[in-house]
N, C-alpha and C. Protein backbone atom coordinates (compact mmCIF):
# COMPACT_ATOMS: atom_id res chain seq x y z
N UNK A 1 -6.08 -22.80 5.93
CA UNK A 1 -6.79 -21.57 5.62
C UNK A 1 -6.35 -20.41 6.52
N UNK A 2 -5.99 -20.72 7.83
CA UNK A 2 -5.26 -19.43 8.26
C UNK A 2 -3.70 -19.48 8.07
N UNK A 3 -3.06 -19.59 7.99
CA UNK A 3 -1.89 -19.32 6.62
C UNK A 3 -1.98 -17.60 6.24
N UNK A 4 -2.77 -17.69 4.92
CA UNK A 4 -2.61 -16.84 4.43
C UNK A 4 -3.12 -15.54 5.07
N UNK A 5 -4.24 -15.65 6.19
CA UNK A 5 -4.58 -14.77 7.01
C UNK A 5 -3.52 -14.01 7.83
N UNK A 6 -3.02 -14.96 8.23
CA UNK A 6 -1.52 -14.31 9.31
C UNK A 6 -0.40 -13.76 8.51
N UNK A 7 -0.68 -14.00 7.09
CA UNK A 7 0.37 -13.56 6.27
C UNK A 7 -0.01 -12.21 5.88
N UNK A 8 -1.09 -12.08 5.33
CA UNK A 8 -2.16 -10.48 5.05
C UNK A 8 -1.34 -9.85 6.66
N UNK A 9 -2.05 -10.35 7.36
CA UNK A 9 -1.87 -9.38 9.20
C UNK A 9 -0.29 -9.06 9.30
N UNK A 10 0.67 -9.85 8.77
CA UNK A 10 1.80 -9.02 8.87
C UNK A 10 2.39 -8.38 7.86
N UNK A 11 2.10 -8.68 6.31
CA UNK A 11 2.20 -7.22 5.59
C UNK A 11 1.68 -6.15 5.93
N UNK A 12 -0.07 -6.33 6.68
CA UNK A 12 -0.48 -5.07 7.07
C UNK A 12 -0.52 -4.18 8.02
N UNK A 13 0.82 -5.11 8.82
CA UNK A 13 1.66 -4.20 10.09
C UNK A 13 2.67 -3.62 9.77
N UNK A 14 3.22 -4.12 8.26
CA UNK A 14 4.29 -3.52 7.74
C UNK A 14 4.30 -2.39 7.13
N UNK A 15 2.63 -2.24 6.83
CA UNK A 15 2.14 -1.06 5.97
C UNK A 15 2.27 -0.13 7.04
N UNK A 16 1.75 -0.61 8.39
CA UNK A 16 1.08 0.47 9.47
C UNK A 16 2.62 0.87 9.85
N UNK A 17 3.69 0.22 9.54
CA UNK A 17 5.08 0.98 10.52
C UNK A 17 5.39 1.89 9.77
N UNK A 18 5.10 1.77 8.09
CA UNK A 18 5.94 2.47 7.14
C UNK A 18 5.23 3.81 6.95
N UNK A 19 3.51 3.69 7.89
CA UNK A 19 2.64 5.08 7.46
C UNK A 19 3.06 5.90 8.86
N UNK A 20 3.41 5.40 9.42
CA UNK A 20 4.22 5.95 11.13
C UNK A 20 5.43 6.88 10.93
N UNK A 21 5.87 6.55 10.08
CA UNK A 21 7.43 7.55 9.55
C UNK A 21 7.57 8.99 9.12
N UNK A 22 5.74 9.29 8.29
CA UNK A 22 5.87 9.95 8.02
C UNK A 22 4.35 11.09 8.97
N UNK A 23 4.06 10.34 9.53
CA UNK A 23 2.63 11.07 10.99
C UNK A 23 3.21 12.78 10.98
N UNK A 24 2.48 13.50 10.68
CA UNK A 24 2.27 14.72 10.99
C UNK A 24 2.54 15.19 9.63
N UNK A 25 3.47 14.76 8.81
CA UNK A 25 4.59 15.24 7.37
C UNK A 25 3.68 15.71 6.37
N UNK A 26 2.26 15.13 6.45
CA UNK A 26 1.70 14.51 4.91
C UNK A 26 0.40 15.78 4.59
N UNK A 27 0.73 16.84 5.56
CA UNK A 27 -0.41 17.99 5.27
C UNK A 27 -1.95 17.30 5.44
N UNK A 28 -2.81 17.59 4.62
CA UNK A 28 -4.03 17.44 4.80
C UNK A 28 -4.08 16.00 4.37
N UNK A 29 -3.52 15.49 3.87
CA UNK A 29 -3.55 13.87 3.03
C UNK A 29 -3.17 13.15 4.46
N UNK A 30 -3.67 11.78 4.70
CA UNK A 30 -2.90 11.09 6.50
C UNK A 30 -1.72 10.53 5.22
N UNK A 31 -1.21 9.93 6.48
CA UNK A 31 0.43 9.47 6.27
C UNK A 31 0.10 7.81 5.96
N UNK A 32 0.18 7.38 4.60
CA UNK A 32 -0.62 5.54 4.43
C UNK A 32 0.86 5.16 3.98
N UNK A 33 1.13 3.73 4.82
CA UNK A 33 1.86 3.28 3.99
C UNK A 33 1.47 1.88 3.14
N UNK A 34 1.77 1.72 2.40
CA UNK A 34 1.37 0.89 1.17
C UNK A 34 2.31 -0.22 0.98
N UNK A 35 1.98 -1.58 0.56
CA UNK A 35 2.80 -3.12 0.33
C UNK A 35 2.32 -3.49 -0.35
N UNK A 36 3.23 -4.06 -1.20
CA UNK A 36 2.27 -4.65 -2.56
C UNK A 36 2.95 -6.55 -2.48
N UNK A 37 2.51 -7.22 -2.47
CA UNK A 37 3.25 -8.59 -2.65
C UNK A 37 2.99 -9.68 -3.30
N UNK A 38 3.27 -10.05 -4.13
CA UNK A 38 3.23 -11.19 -5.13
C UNK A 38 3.41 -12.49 -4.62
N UNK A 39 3.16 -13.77 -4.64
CA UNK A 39 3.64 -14.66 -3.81
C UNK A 39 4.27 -14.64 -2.52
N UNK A 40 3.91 -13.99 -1.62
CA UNK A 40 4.52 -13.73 -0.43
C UNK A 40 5.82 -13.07 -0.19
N UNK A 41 6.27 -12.48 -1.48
CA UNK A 41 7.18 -11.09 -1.54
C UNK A 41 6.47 -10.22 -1.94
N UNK A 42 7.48 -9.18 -0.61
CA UNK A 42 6.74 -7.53 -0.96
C UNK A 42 8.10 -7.05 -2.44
N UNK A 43 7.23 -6.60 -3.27
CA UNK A 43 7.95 -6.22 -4.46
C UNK A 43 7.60 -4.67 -4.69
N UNK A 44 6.72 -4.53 -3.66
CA UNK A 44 6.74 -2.73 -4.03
C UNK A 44 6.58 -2.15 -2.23
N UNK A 45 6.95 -1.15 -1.84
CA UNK A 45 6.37 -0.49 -0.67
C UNK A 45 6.92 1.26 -0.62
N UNK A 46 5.70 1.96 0.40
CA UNK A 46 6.20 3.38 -0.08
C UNK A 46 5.22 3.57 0.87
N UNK A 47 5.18 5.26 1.47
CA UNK A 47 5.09 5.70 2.77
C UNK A 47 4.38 7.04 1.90
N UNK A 48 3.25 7.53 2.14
CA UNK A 48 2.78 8.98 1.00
C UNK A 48 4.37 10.18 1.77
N UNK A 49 4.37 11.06 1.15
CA UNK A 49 5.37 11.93 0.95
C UNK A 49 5.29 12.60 1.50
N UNK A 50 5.82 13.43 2.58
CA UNK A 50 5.93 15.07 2.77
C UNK A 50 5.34 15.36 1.90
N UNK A 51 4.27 16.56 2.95
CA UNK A 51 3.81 17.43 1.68
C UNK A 51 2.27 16.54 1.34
N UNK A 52 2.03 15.56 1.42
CA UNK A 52 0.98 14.88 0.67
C UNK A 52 0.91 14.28 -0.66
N UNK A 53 2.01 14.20 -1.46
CA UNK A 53 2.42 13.73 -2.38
C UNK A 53 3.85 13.59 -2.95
N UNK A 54 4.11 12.54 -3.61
CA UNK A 54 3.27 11.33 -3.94
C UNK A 54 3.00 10.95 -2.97
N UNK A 55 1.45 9.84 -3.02
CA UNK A 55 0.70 8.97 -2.38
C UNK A 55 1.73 7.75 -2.58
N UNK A 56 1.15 7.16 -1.23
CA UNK A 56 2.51 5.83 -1.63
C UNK A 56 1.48 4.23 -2.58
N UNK A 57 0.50 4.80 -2.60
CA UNK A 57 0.09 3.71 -3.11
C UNK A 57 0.90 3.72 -5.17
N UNK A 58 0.52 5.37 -5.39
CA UNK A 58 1.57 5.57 -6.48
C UNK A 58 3.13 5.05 -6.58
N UNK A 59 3.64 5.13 -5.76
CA UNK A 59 4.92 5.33 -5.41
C UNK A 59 5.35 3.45 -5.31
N UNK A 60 4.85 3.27 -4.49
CA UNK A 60 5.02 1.27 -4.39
C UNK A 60 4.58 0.49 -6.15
N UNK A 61 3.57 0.99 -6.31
CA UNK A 61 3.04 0.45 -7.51
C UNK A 61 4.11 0.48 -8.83
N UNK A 62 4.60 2.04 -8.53
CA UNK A 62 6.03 2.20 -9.61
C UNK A 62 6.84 1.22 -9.07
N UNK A 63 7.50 1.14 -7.92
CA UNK A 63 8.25 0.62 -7.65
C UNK A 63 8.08 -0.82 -8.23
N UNK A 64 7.24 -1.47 -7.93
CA UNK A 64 6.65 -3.05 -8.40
C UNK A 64 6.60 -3.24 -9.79
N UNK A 65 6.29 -2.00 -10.41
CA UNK A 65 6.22 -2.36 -12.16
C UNK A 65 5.53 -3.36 -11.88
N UNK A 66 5.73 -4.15 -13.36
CA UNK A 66 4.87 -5.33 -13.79
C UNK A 66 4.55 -6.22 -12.63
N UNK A 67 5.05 -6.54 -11.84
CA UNK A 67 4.86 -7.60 -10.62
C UNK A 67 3.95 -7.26 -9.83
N UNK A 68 3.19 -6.36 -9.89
CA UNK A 68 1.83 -5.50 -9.14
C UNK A 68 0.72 -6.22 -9.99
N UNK A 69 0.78 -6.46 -11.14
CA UNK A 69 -0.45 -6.61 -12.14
C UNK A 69 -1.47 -7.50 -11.64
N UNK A 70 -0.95 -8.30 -10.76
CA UNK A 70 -2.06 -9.76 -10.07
C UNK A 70 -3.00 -8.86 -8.95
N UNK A 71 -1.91 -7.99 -8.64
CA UNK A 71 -2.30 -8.13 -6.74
C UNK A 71 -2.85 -6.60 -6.08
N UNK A 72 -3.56 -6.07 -6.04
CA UNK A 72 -4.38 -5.24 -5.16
C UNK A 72 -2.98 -4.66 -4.37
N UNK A 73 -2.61 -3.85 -4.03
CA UNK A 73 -1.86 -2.72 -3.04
C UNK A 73 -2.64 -3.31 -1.70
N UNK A 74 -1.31 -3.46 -0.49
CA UNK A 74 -2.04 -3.66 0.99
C UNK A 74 -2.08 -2.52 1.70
N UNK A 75 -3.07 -1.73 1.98
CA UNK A 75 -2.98 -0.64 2.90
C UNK A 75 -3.97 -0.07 3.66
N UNK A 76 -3.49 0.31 4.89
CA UNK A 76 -4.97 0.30 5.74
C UNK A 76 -5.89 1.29 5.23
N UNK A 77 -5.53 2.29 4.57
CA UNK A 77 -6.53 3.04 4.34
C UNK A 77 -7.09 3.39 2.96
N UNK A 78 -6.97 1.65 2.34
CA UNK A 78 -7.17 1.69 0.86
C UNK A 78 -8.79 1.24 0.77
N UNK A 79 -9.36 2.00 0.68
CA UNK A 79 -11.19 1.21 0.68
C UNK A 79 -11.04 0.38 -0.62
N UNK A 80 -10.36 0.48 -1.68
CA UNK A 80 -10.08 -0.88 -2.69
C UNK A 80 -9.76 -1.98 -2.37
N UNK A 81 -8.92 -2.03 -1.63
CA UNK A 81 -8.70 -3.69 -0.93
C UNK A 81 -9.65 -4.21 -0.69
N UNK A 82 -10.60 -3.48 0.10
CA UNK A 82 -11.97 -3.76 0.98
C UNK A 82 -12.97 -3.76 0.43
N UNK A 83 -13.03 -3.10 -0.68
CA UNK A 83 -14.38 -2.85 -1.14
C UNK A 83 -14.46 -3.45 -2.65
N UNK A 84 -12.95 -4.30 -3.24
CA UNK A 84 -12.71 -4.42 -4.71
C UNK A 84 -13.22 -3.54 -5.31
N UNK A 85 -12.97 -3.04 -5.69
CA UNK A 85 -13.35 -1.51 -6.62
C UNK A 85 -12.10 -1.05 -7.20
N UNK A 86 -12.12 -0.28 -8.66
CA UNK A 86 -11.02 -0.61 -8.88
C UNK A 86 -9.96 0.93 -8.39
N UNK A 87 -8.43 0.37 -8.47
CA UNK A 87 -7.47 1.32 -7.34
C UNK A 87 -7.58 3.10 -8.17
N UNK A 88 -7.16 3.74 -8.13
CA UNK A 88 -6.92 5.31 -8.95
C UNK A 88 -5.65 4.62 -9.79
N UNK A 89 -4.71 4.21 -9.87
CA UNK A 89 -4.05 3.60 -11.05
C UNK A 89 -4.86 2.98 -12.04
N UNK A 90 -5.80 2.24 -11.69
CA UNK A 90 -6.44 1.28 -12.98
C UNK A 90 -7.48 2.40 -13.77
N UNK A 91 -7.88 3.67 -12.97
CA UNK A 91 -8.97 4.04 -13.84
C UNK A 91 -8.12 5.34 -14.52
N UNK A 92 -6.62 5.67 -14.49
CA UNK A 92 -6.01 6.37 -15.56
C UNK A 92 -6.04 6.02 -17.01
């Protein structure tokens, strides 16, 4: 059972390096970076944009196409992960 715990904790250090790249860039929006992973591959990831857009949770999710459909976006500052509720992609 911790397995998969230590596996979450280092995609979601991977999120925290990739929202680091862009610190100060992202205007009024913070700088999130986003991992998406299917069986223990990341198949989508993205950093929000200069400027404040795109959001990277947009941006990874494209990237992932269909291989996102199982799995919730990992990102620290996604209250969906946390709260299951559903992401701003699902309610377009």
């Amino acid at each position: 059972m911790g397995e998969p715990a230590r596996e979450d904790e280092r995609f979601m250090a991977a999120a925290l390096r990739l929202a680091r790249r862009n610190l100060g860039l992202t205007s009024t929006n913070p700088s999130v970076g986003c991992i998406i992973v299917n069986k223990g591959t990341i198949v989508g990831r993205a950093v929000t944009a200069p400027g404040g857009r795109p959001h990277a949770e947009t941006q990874a999710l494209a990237e992932a196409g269909e291989k996102a459909r199982e799995r919730p976006p990992m990102s620290p500052s996604n209250p969906a992960r946390i709260m299951a509720r559903p992401r701003p992609a699902q309610m377009r």
